[in-house]
N, C-alpha and C. Protein backbone atom coordinates (compact mmCIF):
# COMPACT_ATOMS: atom_id res chain seq x y z
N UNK A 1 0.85 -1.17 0.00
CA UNK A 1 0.00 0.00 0.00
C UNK A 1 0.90 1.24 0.00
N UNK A 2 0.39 2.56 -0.97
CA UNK A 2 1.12 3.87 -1.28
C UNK A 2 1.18 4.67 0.33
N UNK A 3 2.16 5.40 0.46
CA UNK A 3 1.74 5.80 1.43
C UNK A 3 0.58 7.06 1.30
N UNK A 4 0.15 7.69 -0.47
CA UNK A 4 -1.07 8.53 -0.47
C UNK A 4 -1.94 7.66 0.32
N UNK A 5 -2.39 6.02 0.00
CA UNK A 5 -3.54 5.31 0.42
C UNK A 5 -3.39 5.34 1.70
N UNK A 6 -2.08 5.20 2.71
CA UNK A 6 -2.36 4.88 3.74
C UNK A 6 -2.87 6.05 4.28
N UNK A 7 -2.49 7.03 4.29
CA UNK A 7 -3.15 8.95 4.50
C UNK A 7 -4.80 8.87 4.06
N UNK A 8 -4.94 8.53 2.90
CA UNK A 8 -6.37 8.46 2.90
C UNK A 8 -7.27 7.53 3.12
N UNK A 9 -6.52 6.76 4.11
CA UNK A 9 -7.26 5.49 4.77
C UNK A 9 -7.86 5.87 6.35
N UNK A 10 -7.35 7.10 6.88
CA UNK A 10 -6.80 7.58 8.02
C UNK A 10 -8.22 8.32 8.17
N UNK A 11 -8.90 8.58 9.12
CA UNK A 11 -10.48 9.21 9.14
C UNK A 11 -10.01 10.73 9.41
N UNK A 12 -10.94 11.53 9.02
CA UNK A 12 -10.59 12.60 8.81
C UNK A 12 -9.42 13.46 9.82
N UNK A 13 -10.35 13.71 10.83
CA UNK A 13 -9.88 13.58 12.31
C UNK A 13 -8.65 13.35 12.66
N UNK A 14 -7.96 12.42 11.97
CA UNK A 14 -6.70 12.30 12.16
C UNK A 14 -5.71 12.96 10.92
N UNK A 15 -6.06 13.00 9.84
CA UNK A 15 -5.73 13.56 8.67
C UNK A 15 -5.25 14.90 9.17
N UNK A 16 -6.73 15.45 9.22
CA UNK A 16 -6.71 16.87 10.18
C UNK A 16 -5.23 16.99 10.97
N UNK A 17 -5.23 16.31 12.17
CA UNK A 17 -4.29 16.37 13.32
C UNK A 17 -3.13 16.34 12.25
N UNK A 18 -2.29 15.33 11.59
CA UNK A 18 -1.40 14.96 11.23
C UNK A 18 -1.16 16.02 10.76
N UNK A 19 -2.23 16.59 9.72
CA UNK A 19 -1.78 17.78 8.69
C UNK A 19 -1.55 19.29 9.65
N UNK A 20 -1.86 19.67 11.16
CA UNK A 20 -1.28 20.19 12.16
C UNK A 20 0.44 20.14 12.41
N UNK A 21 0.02 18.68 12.49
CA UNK A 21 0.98 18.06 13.39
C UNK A 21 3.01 18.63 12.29
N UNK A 22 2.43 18.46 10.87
CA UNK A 22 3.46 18.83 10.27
C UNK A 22 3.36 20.07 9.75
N UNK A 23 2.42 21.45 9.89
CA UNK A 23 2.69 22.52 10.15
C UNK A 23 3.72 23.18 11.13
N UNK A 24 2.98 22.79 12.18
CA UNK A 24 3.89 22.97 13.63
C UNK A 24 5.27 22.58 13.64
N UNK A 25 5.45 21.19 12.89
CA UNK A 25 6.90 20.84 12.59
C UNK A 25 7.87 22.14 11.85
N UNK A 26 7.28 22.40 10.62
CA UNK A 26 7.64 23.19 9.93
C UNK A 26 7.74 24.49 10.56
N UNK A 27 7.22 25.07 11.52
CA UNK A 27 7.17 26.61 11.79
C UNK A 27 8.09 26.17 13.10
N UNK A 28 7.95 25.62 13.59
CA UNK A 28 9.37 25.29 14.92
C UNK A 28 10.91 25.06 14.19
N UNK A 29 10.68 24.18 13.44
CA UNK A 29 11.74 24.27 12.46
C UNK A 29 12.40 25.74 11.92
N UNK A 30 11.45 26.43 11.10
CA UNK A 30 11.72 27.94 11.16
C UNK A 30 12.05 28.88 12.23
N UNK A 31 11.66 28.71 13.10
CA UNK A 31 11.71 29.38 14.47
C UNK A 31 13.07 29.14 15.08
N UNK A 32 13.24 27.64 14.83
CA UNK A 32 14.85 27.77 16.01
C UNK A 32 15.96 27.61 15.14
N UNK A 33 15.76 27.24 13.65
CA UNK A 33 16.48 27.04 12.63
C UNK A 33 18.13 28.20 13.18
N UNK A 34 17.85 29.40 13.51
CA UNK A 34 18.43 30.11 13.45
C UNK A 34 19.84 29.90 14.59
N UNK A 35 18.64 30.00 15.92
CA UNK A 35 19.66 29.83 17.53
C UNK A 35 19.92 28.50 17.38
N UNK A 36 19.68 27.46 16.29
CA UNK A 36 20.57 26.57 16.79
C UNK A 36 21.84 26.74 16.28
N UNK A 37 21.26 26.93 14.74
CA UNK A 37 23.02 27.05 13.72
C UNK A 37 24.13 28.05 15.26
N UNK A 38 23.11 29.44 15.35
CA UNK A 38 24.44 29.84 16.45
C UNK A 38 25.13 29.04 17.47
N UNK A 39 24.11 28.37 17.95
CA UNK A 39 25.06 27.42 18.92
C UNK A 39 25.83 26.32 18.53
N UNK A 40 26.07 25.94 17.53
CA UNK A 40 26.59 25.17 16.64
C UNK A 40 27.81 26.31 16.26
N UNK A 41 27.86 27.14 15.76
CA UNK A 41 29.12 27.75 15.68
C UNK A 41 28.78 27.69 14.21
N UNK A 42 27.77 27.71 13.25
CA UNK A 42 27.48 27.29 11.99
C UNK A 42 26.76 28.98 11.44
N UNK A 43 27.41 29.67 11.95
CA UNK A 43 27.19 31.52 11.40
C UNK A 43 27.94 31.61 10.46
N UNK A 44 27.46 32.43 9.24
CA UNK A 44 28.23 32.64 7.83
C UNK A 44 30.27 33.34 8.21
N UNK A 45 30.55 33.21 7.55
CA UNK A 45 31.76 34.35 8.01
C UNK A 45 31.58 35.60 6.79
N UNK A 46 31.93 36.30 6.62
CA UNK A 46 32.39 37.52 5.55
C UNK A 46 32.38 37.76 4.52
N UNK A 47 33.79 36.29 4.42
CA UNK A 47 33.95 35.67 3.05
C UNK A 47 32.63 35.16 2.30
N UNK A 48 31.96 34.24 3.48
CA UNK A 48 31.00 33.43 3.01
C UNK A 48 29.70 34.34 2.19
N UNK A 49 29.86 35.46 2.88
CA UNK A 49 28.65 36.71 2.51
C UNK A 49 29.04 37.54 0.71
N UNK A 50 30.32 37.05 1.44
CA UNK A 50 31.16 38.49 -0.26
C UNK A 50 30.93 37.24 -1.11
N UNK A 51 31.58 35.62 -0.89
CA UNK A 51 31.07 34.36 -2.25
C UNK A 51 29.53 34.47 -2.77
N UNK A 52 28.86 34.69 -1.58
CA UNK A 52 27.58 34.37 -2.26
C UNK A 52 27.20 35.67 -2.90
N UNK A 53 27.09 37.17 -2.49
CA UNK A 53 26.92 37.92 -3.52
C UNK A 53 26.88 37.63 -4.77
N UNK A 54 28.46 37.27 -5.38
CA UNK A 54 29.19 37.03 -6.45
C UNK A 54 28.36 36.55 -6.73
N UNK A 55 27.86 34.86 -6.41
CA UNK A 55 26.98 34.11 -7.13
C UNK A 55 25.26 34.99 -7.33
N UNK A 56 24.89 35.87 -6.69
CA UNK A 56 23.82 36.07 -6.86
C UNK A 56 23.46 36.96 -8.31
N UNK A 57 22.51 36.67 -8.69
CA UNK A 57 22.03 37.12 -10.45
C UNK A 57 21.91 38.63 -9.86
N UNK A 58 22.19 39.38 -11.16
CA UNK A 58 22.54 41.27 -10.80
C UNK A 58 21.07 41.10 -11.97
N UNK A 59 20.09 41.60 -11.75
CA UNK A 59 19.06 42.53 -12.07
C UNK A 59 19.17 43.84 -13.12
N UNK A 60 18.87 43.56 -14.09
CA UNK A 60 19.35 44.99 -15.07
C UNK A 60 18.11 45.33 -15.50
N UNK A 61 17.42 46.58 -15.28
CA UNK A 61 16.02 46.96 -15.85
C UNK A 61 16.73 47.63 -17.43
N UNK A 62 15.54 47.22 -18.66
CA UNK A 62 15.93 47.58 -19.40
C UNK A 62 14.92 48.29 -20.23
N UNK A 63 14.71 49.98 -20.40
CA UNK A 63 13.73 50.41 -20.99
C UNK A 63 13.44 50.17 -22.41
N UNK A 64 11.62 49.44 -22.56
CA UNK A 64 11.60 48.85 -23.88
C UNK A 64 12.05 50.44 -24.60
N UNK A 65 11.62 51.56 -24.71
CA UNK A 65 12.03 52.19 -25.69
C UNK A 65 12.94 52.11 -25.94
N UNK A 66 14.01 52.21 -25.35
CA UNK A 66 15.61 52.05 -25.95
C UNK A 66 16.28 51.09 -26.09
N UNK A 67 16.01 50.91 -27.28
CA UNK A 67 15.91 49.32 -28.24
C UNK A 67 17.59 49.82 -28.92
């Protein structure tokens, strides 16, 4: 059995809960995502900030009239 079937084997009620249950996962996740990396010692350094710039796409607006 898929695990879609086993989810929709599940009476609502619990569907419900579960589909809570991994919200809450997700927003705690977001929430401490941060103070843990700090306590981990897992904070960007400098470098790490100036590499990724580099990699980030630069944005050029380009007016259609001036073709």
């Amino acid at each position: 059995m898929s695990l879609w079937k086993s989810y929709r084997a599940l009476s609502p009620t619990t569907r419900f809960g579960v589909g809570i249950g991994v919200l809450f996962w997700g927003t705690a996740g977001l929430y401490f995502s941060d103070s843990a990396a700090d306590r981990m010692g897992m904070t960007p350094t400098e470098a790490d900030r100036q590499s990724l710039d580099k990699m980030m796409p630069k944005i050029h607006v380009v007016d259609p009239q001036e073709k």
